[in-house]
PDB file of N, CA and C in Angstrom:
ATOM      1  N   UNK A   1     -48.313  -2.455  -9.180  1.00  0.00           N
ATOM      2  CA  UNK A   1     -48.303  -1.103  -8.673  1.00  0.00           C
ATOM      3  C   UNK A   1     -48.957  -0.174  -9.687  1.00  0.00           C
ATOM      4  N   UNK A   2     -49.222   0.725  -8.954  1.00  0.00           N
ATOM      5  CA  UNK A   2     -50.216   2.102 -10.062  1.00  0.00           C
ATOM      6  C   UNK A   2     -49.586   2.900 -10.637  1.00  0.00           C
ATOM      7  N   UNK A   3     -49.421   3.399 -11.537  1.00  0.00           N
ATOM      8  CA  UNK A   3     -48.555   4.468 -12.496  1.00  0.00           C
ATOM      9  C   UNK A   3     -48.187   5.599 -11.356  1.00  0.00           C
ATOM     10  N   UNK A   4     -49.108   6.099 -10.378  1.00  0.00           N
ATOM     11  CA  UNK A   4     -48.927   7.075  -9.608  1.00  0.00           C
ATOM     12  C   UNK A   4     -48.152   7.211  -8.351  1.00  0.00           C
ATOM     13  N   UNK A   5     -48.249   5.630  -8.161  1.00  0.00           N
ATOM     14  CA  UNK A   5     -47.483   5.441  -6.982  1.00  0.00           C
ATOM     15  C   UNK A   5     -45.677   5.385  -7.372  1.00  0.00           C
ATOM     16  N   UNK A   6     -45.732   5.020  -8.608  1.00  0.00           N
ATOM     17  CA  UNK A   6     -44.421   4.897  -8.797  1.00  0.00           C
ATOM     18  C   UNK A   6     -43.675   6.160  -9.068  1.00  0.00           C
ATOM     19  N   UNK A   7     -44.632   6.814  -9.326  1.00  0.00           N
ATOM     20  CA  UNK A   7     -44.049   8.119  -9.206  1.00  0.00           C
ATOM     21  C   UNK A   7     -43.897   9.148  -8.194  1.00  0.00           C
ATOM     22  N   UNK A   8     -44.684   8.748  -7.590  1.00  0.00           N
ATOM     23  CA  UNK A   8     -44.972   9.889  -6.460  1.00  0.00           C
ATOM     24  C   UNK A   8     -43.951   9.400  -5.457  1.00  0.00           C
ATOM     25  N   UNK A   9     -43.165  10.330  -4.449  1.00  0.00           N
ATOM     26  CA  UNK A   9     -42.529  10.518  -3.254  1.00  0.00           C
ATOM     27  C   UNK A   9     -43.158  10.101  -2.418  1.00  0.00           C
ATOM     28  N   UNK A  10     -42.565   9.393  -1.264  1.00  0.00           N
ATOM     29  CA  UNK A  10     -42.728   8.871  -0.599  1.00  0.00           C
ATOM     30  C   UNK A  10     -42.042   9.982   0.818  1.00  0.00           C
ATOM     31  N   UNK A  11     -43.305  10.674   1.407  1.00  0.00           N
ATOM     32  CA  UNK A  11     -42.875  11.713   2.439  1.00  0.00           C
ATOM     33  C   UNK A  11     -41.781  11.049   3.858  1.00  0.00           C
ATOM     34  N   UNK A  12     -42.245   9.738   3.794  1.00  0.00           N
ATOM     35  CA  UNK A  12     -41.770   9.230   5.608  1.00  0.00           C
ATOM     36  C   UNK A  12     -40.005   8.481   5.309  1.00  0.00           C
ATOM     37  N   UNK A  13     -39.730   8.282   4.062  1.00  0.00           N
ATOM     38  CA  UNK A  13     -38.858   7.273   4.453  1.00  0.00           C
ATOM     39  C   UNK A  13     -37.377   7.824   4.142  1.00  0.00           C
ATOM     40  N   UNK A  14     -37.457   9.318   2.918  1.00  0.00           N
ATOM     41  CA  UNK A  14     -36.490   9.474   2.660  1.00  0.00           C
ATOM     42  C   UNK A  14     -35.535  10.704   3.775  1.00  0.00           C
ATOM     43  N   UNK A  15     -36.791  11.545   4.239  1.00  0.00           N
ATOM     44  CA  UNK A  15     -36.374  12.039   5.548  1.00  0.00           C
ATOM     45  C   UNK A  15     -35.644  11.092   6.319  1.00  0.00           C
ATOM     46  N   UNK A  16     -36.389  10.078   6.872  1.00  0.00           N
ATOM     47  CA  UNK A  16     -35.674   9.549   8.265  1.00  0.00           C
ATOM     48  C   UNK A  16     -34.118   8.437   7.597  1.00  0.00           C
ATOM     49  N   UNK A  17     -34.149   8.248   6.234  1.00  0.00           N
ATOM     50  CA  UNK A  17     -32.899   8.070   5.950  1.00  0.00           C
ATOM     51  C   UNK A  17     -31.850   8.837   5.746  1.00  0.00           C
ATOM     52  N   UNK A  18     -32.162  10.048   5.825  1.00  0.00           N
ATOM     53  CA  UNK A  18     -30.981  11.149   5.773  1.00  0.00           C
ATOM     54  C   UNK A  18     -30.599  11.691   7.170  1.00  0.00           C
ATOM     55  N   UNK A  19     -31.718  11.191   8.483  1.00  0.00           N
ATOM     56  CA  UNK A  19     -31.540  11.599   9.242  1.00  0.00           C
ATOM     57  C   UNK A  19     -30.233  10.394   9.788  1.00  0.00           C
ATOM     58  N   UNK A  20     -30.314   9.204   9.847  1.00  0.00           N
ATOM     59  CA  UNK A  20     -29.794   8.044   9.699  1.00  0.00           C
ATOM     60  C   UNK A  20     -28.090   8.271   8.983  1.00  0.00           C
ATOM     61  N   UNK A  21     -28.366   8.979   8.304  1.00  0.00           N
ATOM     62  CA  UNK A  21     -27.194   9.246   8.109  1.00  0.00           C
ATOM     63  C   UNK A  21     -26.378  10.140   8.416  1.00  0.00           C
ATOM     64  N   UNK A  22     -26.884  11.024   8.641  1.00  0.00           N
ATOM     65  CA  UNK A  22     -25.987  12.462   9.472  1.00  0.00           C
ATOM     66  C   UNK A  22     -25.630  11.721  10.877  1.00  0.00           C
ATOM     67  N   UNK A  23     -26.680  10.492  11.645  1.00  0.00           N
ATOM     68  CA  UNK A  23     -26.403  10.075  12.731  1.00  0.00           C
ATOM     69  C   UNK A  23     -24.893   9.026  12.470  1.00  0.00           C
ATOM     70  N   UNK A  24     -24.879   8.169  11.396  1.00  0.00           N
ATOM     71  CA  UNK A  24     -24.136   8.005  11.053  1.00  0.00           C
ATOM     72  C   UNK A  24     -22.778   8.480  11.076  1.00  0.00           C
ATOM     73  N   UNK A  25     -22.758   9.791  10.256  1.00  0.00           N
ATOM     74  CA  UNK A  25     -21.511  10.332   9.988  1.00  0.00           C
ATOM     75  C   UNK A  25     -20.960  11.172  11.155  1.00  0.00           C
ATOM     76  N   UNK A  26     -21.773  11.539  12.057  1.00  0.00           N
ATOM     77  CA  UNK A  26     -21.378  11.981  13.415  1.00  0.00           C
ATOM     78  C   UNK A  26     -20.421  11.096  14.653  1.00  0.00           C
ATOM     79  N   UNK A  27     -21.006   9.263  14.346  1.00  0.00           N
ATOM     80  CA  UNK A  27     -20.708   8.536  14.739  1.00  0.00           C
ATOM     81  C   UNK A  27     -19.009   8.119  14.496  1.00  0.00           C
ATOM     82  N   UNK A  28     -19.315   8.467  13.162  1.00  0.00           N
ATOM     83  CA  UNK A  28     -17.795   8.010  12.203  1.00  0.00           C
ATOM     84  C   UNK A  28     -16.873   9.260  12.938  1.00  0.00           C
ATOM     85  N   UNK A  29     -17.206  10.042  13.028  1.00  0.00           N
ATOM     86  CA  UNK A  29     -16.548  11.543  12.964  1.00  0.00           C
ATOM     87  C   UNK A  29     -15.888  11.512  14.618  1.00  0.00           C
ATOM     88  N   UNK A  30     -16.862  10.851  15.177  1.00  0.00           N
ATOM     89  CA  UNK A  30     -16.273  10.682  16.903  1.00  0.00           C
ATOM     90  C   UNK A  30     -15.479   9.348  17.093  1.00  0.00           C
ATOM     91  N   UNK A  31     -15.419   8.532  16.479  1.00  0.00           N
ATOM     92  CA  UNK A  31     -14.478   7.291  16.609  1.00  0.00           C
ATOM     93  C   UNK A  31     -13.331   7.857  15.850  1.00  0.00           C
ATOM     94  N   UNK A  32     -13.320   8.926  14.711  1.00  0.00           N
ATOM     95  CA  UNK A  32     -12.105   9.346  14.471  1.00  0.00           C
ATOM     96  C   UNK A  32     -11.392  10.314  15.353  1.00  0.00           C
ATOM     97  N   UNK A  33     -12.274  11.034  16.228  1.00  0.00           N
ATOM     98  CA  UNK A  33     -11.985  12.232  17.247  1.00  0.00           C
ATOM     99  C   UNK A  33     -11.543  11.526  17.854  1.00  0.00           C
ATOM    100  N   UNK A  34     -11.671   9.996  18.698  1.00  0.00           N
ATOM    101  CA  UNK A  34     -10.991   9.500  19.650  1.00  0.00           C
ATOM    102  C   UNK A  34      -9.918   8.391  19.488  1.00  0.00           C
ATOM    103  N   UNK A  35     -10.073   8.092  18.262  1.00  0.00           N
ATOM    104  CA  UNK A  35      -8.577   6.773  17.649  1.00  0.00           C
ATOM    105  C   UNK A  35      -7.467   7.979  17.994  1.00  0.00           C
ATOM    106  N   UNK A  36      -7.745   9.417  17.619  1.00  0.00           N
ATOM    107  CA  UNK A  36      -6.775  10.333  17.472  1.00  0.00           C
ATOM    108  C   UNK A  36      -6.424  10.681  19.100  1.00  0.00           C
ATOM    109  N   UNK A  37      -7.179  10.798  19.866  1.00  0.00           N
ATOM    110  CA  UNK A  37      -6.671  11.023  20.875  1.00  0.00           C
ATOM    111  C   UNK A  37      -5.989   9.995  21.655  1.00  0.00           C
ATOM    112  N   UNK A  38      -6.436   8.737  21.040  1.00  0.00           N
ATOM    113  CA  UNK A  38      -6.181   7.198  22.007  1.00  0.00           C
ATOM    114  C   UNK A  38      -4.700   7.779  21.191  1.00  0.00           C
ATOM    115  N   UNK A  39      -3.939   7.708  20.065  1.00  0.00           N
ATOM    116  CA  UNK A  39      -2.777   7.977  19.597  1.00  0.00           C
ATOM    117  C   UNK A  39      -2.035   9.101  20.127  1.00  0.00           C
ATOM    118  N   UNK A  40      -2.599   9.964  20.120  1.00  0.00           N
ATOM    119  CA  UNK A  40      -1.649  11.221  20.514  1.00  0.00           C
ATOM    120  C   UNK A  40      -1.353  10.963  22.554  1.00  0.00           C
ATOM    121  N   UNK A  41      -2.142  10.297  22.636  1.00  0.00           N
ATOM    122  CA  UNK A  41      -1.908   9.862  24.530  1.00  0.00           C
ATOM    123  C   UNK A  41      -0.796   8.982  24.266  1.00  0.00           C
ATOM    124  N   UNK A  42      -0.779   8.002  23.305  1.00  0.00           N
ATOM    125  CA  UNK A  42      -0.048   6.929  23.317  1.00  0.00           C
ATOM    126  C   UNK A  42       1.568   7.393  22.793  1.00  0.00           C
ATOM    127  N   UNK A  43       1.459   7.903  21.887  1.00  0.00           N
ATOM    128  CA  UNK A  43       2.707   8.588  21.467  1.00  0.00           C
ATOM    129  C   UNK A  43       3.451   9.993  21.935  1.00  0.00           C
ATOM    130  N   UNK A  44       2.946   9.985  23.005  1.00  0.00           N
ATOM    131  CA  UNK A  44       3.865  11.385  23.380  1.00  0.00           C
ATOM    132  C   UNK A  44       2.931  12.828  23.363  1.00  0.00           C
ATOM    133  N   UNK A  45       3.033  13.936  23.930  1.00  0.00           N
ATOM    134  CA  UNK A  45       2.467  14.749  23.992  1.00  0.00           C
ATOM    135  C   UNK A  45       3.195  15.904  23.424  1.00  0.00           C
ATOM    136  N   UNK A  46       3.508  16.097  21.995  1.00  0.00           N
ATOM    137  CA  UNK A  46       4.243  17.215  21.870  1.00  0.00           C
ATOM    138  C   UNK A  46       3.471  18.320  21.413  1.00  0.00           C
ATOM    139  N   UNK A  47       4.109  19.699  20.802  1.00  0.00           N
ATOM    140  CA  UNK A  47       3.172  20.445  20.599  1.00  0.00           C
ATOM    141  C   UNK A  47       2.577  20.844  19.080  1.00  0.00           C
ATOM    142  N   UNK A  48       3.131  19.769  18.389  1.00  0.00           N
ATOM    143  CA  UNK A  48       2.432  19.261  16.874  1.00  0.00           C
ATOM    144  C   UNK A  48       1.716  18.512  17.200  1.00  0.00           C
ATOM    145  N   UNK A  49       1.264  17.507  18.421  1.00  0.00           N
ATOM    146  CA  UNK A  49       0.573  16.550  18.427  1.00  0.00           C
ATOM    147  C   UNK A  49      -0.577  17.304  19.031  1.00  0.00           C
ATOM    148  N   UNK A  50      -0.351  17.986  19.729  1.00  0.00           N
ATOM    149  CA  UNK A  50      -1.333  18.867  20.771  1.00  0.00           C
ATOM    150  C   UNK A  50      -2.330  19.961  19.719  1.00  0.00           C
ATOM    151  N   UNK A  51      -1.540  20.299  19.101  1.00  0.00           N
ATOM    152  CA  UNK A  51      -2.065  21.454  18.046  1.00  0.00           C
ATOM    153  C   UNK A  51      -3.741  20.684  17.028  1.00  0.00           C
ATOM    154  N   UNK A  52      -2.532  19.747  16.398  1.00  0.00           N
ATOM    155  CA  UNK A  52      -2.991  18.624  15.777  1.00  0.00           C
ATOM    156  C   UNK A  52      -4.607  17.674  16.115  1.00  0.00           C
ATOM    157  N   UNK A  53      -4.652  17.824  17.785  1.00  0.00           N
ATOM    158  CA  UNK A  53      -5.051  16.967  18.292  1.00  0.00           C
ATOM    159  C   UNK A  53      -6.323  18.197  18.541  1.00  0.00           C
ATOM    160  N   UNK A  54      -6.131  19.402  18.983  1.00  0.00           N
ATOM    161  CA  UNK A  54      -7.064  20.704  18.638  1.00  0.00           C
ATOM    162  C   UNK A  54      -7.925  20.804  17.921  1.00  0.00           C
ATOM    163  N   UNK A  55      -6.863  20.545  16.622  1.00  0.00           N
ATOM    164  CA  UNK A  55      -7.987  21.002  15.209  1.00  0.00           C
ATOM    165  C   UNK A  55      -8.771  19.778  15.169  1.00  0.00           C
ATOM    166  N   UNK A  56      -8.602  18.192  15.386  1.00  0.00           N
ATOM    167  CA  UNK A  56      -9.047  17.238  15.240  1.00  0.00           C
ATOM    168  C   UNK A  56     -10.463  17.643  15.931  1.00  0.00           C
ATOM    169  N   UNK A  57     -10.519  18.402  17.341  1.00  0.00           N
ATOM    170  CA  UNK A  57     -11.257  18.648  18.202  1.00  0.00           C
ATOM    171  C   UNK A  57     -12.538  19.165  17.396  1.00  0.00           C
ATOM    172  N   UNK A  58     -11.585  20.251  17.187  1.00  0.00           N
ATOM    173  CA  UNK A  58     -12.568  21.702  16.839  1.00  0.00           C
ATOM    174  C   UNK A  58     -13.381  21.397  16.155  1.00  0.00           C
ATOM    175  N   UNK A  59     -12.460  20.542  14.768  1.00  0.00           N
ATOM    176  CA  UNK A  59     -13.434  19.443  13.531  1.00  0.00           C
ATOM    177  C   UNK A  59     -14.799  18.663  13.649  1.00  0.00           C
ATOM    178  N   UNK A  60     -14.640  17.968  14.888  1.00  0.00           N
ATOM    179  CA  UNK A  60     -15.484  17.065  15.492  1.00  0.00           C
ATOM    180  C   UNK A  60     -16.735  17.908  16.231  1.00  0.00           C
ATOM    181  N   UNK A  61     -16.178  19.001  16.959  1.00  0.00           N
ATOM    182  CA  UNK A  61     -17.146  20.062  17.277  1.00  0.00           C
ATOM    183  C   UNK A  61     -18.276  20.355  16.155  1.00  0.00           C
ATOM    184  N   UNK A  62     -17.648  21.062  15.306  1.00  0.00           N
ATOM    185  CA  UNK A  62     -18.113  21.995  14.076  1.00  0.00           C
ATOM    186  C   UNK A  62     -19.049  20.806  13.519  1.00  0.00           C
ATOM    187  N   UNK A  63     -18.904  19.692  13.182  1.00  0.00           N
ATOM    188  CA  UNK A  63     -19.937  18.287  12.521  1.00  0.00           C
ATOM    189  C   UNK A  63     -20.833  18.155  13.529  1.00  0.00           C
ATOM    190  N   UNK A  64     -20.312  17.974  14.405  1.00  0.00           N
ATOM    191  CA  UNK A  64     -22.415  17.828  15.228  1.00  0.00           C
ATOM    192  C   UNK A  64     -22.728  18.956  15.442  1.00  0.00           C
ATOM    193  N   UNK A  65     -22.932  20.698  15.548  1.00  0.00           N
ATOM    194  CA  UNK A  65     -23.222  21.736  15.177  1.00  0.00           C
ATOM    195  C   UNK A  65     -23.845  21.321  13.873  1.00  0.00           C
ATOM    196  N   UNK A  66     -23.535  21.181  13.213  1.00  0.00           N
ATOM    197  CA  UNK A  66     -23.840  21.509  11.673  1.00  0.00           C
ATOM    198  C   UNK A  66     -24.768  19.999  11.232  1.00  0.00           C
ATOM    199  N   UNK A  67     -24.642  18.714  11.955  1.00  0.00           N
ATOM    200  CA  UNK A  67     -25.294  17.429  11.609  1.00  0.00           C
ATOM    201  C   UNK A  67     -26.398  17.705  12.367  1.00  0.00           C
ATOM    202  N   UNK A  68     -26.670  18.137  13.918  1.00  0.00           N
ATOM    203  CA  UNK A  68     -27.328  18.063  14.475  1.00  0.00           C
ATOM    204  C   UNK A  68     -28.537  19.154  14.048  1.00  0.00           C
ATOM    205  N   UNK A  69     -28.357  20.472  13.330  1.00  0.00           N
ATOM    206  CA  UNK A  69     -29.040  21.245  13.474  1.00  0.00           C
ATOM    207  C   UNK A  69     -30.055  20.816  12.041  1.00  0.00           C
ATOM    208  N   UNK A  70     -29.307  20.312  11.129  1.00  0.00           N
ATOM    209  CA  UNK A  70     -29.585  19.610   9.561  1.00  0.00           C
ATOM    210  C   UNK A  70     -30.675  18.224  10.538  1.00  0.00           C
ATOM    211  N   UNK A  71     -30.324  17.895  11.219  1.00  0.00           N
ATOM    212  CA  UNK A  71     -31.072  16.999  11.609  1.00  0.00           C
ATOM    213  C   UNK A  71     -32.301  17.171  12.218  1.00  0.00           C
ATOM    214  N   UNK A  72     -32.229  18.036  13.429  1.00  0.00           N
ATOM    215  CA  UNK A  72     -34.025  18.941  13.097  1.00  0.00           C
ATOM    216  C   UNK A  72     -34.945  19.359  12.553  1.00  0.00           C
ATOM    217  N   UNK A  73     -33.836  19.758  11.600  1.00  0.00           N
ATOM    218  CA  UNK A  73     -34.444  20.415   9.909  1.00  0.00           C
ATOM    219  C   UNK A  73     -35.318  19.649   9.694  1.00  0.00           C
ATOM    220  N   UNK A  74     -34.968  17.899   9.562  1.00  0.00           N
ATOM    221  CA  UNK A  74     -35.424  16.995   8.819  1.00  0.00           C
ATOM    222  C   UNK A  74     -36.711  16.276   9.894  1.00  0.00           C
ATOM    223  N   UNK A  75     -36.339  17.018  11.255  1.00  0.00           N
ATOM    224  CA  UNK A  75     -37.351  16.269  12.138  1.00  0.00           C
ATOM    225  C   UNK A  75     -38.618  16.853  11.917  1.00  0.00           C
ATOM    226  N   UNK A  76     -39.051  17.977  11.829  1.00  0.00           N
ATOM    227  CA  UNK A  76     -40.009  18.629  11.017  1.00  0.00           C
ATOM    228  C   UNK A  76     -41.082  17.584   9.687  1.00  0.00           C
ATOM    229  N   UNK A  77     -41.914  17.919   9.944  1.00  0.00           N
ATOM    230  CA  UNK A  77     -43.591  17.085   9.137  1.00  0.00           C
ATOM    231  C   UNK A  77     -43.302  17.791   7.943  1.00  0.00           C
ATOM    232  N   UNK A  78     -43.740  17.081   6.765  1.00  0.00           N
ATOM    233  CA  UNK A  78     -43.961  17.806   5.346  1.00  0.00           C
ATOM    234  C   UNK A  78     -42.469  17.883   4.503  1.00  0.00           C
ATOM    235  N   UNK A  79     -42.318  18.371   3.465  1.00  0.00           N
ATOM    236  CA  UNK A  79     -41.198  18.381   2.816  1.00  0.00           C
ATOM    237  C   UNK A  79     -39.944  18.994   3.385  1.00  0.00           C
ATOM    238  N   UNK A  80     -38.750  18.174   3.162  1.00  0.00           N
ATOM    239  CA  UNK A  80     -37.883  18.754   4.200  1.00  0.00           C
ATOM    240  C   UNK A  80     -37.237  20.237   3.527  1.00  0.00           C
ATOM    241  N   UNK A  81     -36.743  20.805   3.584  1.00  0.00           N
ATOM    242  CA  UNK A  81     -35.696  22.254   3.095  1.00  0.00           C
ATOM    243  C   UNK A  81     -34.215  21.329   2.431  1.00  0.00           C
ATOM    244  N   UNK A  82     -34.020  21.877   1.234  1.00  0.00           N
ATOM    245  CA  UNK A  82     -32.747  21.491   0.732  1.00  0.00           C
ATOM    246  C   UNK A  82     -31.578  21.802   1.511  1.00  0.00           C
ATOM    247  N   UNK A  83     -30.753  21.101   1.313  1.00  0.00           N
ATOM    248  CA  UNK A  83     -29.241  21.287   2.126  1.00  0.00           C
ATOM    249  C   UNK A  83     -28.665  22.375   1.317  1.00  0.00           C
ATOM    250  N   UNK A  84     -28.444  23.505   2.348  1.00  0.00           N
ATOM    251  CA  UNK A  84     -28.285  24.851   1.724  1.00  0.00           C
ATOM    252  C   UNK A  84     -26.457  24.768   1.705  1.00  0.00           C
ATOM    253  N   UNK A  85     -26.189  25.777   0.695  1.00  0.00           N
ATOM    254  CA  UNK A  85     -24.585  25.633   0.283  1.00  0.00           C
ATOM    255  C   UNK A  85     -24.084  26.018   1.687  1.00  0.00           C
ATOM    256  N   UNK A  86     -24.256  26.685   2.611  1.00  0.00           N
ATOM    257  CA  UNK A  86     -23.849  27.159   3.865  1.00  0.00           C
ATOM    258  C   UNK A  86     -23.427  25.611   4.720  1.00  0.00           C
ATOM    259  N   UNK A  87     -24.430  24.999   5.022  1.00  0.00           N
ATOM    260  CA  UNK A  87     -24.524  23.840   5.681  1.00  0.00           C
ATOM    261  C   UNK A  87     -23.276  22.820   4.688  1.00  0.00           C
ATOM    262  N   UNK A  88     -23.375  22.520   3.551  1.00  0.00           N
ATOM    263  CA  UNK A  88     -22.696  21.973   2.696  1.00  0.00           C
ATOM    264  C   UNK A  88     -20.948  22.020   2.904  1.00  0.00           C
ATOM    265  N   UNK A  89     -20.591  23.196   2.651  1.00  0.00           N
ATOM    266  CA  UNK A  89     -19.496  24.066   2.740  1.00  0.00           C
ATOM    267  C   UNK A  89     -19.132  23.362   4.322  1.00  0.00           C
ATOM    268  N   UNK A  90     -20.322  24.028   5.192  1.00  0.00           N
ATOM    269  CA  UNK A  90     -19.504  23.694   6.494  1.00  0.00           C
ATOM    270  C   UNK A  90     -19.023  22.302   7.161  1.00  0.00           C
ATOM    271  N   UNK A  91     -20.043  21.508   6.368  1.00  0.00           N
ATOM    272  CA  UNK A  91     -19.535  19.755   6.748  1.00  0.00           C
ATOM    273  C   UNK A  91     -18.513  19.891   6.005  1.00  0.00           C
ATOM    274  N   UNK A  92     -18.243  20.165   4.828  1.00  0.00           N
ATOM    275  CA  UNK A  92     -16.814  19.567   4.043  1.00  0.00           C
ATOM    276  C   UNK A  92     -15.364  20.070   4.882  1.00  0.00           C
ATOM    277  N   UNK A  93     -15.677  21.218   5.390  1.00  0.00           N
ATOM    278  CA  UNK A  93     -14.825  21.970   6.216  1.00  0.00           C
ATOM    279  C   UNK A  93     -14.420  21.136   7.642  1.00  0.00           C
ATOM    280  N   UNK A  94     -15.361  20.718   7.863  1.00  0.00           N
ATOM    281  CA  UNK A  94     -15.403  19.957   9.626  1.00  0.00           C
ATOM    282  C   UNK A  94     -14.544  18.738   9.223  1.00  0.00           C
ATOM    283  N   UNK A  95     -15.098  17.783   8.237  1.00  0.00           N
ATOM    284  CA  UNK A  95     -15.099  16.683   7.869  1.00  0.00           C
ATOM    285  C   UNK A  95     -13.004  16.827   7.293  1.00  0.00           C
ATOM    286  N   UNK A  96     -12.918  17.767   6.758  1.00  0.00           N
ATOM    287  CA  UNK A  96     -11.150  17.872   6.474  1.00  0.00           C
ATOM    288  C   UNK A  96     -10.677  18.329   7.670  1.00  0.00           C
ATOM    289  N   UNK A  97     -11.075  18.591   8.334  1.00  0.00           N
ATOM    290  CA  UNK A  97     -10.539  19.692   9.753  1.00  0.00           C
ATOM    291  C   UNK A  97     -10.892  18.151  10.568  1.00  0.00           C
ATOM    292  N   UNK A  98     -11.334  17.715  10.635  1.00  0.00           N
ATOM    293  CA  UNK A  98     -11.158  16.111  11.672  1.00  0.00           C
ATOM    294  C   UNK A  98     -10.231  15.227  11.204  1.00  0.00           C
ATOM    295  N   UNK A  99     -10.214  14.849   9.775  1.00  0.00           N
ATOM    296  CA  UNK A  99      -9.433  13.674   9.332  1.00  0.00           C
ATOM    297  C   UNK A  99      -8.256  14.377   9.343  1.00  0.00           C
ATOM    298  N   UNK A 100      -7.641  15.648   8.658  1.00  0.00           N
ATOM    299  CA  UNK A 100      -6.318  16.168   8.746  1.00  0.00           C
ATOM    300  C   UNK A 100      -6.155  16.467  10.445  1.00  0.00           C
ATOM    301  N   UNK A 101      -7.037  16.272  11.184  1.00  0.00           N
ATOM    302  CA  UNK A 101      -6.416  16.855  12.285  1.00  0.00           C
ATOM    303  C   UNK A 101      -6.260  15.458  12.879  1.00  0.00           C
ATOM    304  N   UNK A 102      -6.300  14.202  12.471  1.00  0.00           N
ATOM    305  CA  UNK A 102      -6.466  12.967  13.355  1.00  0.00           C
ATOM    306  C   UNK A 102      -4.803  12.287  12.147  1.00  0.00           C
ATOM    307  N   UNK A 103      -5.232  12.807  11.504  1.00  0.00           N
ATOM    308  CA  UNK A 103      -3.750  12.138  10.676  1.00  0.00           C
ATOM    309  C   UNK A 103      -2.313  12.877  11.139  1.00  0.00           C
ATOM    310  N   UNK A 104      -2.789  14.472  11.651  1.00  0.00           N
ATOM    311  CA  UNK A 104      -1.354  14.794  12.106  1.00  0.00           C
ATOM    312  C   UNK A 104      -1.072  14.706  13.419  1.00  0.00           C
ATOM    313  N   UNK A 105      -2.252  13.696  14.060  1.00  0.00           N
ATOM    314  CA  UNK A 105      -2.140  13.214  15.468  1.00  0.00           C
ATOM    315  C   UNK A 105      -0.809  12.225  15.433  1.00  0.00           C
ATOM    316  N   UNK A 106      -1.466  11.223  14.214  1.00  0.00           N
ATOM    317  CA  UNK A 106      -1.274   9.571  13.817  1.00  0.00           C
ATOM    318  C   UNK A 106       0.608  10.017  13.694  1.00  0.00           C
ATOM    319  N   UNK A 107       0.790  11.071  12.715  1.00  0.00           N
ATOM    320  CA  UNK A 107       2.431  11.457  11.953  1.00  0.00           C
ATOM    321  C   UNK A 107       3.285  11.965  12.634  1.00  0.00           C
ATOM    322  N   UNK A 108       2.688  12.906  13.647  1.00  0.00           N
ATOM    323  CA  UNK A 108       3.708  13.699  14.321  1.00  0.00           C
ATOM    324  C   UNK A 108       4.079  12.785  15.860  1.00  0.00           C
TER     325      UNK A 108
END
């Protein structure tokens, strides 16, 4: 290999692996949206489970909003735009707002 190539970026591959992964974590994020609901059907319908089963919702909402739109970003030719603290912030937010809302499906 050439001194230049090893250095230089590679425009096609690291995009469509980040896209790969937001598809990913969307995926993860909806098998947890629905283990939680397959549980909260299975165990009773109360109104900790219901609440619970809400925020799990809302969680799951808010991640493909926020995966999907990051994911256009990246569908775009040429260098992609950094993952801005806004976008950042808001997955970490979705991403606790699904798992706490699928665990107080699982407890209550």
């Amino acid at each position: 290999m050439t001194p230049g190539l090893l250095g230089g970026r590679d425009p096609g591959l690291q995009p469509e692996r980040t896209r790969l992964a937001w598809r990913r974590t969307t995926l993860a994020s909806t098998v947890v949206a629905v283990l939680a609901g397959k549980a909260g059907v299975a165990g009773g319908a109360s109104g900790g489970v219901l609440a619970a089963g809400v925020v799990c919702c809302a969680g799951w909402a808010g991640m493909l909003v926020v995966a999907h739109r990051r994911i256009r970003g990246l569908a775009g030719g040429g260098e992609p735009e950094r993952l801005s603290l806004g976008y950042a912030a808001g997955i970490v937010v979705c991403v606790l707002l699904t798992v706490g809302g699928g665990v107080g499906v699982v407890l209550w």
